[in-house]
N, C-alpha and C. Protein backbone atom coordinates (compact mmCIF):
# COMPACT_ATOMS: atom_id res chain seq x y z
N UNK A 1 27.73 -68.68 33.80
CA UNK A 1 27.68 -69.20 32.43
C UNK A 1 26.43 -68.69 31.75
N UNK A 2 26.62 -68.15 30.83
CA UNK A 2 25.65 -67.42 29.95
C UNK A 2 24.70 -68.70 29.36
N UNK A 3 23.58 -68.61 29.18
CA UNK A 3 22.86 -69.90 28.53
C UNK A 3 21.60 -69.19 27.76
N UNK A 4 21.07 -70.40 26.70
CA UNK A 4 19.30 -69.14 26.37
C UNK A 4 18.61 -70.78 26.28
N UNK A 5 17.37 -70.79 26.57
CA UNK A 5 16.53 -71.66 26.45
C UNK A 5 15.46 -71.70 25.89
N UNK A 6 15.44 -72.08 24.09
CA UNK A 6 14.47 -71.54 23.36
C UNK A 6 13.16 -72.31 23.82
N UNK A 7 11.78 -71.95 23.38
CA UNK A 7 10.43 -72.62 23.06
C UNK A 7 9.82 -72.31 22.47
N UNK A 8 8.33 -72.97 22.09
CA UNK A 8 7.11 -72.58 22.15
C UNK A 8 7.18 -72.89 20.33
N UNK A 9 7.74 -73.33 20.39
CA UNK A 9 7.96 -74.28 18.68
C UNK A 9 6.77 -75.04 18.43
N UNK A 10 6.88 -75.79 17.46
CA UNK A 10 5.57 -76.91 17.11
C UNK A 10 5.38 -76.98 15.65
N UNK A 11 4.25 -77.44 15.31
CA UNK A 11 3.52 -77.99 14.37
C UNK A 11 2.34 -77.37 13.93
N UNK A 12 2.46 -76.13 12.71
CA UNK A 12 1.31 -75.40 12.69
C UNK A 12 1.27 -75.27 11.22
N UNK A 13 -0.05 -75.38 10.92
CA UNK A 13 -0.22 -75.35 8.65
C UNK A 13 0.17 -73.76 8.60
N UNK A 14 0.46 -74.16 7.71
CA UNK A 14 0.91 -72.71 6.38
C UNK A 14 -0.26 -71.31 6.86
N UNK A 15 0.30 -70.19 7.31
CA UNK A 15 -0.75 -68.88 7.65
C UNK A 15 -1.42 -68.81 8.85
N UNK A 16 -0.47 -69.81 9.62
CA UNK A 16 -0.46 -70.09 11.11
C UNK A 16 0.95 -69.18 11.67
N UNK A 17 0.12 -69.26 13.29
CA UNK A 17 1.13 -68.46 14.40
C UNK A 17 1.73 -69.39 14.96
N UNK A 18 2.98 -68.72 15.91
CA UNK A 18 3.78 -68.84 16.48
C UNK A 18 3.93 -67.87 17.93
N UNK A 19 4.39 -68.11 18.78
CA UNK A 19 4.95 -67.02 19.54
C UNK A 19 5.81 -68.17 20.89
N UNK A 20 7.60 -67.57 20.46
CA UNK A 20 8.73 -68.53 20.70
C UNK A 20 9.20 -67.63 21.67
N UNK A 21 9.47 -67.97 22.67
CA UNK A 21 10.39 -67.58 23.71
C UNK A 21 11.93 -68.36 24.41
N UNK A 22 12.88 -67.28 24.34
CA UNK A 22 13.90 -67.68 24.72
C UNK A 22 13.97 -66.86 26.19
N UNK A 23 14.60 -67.46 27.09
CA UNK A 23 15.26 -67.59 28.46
C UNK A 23 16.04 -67.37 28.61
N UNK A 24 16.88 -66.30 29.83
CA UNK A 24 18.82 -66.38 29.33
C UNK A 24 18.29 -66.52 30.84
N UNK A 25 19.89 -66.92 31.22
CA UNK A 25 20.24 -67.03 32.62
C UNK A 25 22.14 -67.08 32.34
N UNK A 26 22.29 -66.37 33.47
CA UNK A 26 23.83 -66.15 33.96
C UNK A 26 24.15 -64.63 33.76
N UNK A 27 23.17 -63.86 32.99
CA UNK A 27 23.13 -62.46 32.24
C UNK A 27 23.35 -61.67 33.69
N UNK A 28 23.69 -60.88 33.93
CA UNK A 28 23.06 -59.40 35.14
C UNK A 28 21.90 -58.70 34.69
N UNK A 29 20.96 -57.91 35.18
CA UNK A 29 19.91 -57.31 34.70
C UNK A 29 20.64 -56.40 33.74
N UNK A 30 21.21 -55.58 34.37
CA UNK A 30 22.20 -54.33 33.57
C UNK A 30 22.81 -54.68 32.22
N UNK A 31 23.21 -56.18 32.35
CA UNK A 31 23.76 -56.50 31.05
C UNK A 31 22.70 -56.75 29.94
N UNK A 32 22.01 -57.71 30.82
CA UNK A 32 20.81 -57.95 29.66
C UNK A 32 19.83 -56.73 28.89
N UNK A 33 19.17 -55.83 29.94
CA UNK A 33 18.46 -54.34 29.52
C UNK A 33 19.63 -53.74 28.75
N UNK A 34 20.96 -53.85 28.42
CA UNK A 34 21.51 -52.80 28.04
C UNK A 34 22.30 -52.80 26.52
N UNK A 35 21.55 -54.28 26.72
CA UNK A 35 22.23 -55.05 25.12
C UNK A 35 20.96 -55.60 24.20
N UNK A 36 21.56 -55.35 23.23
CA UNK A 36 20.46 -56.18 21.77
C UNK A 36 20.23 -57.54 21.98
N UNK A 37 19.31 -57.88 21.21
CA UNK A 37 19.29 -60.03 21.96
C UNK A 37 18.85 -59.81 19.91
N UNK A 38 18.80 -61.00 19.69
CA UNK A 38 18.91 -61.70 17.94
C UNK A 38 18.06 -62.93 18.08
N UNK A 39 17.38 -63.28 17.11
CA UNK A 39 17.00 -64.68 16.59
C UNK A 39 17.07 -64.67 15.32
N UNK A 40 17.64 -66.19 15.57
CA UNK A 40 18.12 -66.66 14.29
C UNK A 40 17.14 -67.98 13.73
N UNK A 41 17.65 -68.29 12.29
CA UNK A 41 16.87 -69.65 11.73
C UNK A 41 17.03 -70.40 11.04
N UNK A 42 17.62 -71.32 11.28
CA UNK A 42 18.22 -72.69 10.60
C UNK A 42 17.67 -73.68 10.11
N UNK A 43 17.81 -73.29 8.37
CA UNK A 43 16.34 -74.23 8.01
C UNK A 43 17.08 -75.40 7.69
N UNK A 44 16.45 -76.72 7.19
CA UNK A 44 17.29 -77.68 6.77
C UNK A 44 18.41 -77.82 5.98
N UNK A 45 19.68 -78.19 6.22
CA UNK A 45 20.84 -78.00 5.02
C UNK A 45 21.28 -76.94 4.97
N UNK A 46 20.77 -75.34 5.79
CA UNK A 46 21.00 -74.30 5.28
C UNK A 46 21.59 -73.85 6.21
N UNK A 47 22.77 -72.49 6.39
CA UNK A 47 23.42 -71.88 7.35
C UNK A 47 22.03 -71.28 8.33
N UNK A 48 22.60 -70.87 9.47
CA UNK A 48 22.04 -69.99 10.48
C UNK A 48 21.90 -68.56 10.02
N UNK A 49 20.58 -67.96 9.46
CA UNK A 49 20.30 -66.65 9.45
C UNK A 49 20.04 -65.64 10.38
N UNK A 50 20.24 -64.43 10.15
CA UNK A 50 19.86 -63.46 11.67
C UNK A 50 18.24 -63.02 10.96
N UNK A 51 17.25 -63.14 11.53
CA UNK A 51 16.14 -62.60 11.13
C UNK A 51 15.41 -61.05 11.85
N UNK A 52 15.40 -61.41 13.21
CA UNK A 52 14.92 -60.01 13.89
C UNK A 52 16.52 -59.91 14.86
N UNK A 53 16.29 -58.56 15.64
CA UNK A 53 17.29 -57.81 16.66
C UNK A 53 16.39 -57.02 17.10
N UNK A 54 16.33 -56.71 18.57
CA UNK A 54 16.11 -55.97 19.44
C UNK A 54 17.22 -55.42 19.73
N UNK A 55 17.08 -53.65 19.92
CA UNK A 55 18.02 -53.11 20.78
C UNK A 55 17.63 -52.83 22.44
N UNK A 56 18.78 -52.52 23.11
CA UNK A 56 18.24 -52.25 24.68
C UNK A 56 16.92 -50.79 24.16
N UNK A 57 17.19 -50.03 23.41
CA UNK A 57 16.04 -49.06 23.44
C UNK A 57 15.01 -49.20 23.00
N UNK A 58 14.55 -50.69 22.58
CA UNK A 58 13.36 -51.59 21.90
C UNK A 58 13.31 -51.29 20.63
N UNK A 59 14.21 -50.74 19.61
CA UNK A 59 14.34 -50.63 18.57
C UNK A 59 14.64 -52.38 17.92
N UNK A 60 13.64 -52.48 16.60
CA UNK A 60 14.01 -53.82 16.04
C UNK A 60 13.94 -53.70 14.51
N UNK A 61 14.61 -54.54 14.29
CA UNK A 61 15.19 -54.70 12.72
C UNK A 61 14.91 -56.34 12.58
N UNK A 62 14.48 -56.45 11.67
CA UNK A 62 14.09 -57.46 10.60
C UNK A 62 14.67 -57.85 9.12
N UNK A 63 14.72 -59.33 8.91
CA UNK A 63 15.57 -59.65 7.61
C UNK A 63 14.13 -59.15 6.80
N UNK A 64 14.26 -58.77 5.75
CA UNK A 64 13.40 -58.64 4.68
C UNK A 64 12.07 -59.85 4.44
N UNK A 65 12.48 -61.09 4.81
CA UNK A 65 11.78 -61.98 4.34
C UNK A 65 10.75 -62.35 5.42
N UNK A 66 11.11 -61.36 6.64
CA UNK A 66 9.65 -61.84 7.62
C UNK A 66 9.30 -60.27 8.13
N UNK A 67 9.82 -59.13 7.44
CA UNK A 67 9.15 -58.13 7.74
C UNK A 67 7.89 -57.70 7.55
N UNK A 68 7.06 -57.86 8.75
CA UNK A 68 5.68 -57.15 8.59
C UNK A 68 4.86 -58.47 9.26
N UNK A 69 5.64 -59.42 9.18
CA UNK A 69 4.71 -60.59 9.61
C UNK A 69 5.34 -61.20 11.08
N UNK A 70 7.13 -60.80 11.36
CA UNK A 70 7.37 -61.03 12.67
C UNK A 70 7.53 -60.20 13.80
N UNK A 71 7.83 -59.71 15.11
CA UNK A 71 7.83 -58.93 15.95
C UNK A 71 8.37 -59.97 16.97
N UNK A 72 9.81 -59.24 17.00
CA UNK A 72 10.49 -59.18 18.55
C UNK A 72 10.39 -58.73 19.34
N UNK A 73 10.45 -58.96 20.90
CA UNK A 73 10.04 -58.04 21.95
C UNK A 73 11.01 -58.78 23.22
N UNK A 74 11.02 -57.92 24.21
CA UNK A 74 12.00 -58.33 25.10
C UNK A 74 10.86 -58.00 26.50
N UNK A 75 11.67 -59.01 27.29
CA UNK A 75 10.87 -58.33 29.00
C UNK A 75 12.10 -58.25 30.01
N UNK A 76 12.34 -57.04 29.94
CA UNK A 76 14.03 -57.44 30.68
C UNK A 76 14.13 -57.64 32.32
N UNK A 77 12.52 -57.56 32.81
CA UNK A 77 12.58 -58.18 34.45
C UNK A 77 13.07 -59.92 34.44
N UNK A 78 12.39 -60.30 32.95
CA UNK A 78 12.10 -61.87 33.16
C UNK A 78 13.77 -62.09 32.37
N UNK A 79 14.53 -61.45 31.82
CA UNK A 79 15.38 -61.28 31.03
C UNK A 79 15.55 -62.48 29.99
N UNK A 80 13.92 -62.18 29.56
CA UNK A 80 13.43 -63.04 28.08
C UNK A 80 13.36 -61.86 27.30
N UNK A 81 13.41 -62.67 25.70
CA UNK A 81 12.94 -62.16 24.39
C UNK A 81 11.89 -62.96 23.76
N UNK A 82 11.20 -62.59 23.06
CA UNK A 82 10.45 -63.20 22.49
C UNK A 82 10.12 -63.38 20.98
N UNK A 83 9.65 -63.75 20.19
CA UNK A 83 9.40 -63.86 18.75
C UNK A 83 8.34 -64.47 18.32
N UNK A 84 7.58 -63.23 18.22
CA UNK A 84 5.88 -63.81 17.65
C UNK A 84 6.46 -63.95 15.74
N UNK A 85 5.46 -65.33 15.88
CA UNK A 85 5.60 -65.25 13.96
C UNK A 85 3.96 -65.86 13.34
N UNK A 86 3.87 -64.90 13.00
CA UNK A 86 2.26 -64.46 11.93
C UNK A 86 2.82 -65.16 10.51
N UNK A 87 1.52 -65.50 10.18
CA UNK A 87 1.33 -65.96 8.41
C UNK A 87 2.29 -66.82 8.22
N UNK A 88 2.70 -67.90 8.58
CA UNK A 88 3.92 -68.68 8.38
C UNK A 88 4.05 -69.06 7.44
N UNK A 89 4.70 -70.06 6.74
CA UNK A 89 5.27 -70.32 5.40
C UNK A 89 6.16 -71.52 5.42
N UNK A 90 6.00 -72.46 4.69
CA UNK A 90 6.55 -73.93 4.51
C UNK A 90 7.90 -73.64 4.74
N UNK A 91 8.47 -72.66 3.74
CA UNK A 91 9.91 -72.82 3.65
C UNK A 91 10.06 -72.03 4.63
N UNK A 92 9.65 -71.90 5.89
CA UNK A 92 10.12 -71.22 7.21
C UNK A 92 10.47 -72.18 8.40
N UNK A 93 9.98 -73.65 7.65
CA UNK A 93 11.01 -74.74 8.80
C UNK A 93 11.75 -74.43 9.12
N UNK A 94 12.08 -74.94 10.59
CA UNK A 94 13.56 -75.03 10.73
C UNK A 94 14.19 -74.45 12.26
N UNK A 95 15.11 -75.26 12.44
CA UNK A 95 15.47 -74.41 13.87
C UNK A 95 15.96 -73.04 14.35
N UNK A 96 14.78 -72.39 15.14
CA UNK A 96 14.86 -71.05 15.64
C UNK A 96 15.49 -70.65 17.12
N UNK A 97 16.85 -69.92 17.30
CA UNK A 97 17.55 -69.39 18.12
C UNK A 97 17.44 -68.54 18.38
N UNK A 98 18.21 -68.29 19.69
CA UNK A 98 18.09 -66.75 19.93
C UNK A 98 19.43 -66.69 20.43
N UNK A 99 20.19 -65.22 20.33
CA UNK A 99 21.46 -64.86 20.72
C UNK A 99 21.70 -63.76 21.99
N UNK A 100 22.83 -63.84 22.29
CA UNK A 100 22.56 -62.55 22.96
C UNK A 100 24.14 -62.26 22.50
N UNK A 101 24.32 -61.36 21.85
CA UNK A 101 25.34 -60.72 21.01
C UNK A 101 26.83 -60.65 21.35
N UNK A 102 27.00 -60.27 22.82
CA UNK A 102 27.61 -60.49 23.83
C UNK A 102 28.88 -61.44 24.03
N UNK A 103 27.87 -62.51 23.54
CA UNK A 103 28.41 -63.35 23.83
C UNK A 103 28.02 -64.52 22.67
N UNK A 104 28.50 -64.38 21.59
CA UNK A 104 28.32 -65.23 20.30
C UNK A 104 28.23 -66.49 20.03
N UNK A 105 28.92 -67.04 21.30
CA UNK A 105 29.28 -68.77 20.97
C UNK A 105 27.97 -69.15 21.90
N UNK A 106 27.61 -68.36 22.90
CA UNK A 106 26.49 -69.13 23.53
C UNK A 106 25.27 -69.22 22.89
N UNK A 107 25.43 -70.74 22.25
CA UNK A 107 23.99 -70.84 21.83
C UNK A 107 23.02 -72.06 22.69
N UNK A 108 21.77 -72.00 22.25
CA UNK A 108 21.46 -72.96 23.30
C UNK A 108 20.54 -73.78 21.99
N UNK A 109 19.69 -74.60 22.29
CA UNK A 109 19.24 -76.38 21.44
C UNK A 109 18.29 -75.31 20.65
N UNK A 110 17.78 -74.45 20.76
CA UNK A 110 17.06 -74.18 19.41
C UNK A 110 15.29 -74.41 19.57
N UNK A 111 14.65 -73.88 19.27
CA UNK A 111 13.15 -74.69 19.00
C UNK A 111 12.80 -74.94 17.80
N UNK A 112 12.17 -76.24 17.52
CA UNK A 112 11.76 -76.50 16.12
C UNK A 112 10.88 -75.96 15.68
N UNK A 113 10.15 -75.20 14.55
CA UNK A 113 9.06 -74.75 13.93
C UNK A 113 8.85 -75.71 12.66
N UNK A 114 7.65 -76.29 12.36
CA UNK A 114 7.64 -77.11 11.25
C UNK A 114 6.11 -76.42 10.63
N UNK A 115 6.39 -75.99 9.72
CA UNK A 115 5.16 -75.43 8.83
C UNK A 115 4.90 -76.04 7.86
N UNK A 116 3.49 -77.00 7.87
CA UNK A 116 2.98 -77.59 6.69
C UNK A 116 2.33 -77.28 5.57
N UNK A 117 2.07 -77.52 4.95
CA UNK A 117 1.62 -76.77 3.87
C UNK A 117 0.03 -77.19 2.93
């Protein structure tokens, strides 16, 4: 059973860091190194956005609205991803996921980020 186990969430003022890690387990190494992983962000009331993607060749793409300030990264021994987030921003509450593409429906509880202002 495919699973991801987000963290490293919290409570940080406005132009504060972050750095969130998700967990998969049930993956194969081969599967995991050979596929893209996603985080997403669900602010209050609002749908689930895709913000960064990693590819297996460490290529990453970013939504517009956290380019330059977030960075995805993967460790595919630990077959984690990660998501550092710089300069934060009030309206960046909200619950942060991670995917593994693969397999779409597996999502797992999310970590909270709450940015005060």
């Amino acid at each position: 059973q495919v699973r991801m186990v987000e963290s490293g969430g919290g409570l940080v003022e406005a132009g504060g860091s972050l750095k969130l890690s998700c967990k998969t387990s049930g993956i194969i190494w081969s599967a995991f190194s050979g596929n893209s992983m996603a985080w997403y962000r669900q602010a209050p009331g609002k749908q689930r956005e895709l913000i960064a993607t990693i590819e297996s060749s460490g290529g990453t793409n970013y939504a517009d609205s956290v380019k330059g300030r977030f960075a995805i990264s993967r460790d595919n021994a630990k077959r984690t991803v990660y998501l550092q987030l710089n300069a934060l921003k009030p309206e960046e509450t909200g619950l942060y996921y991670c995917q593994y593409p693969s397999y779409p429906n597996a999502w797992g509880q999310g970590t909270q980020v709450t940015v005060s202002s």
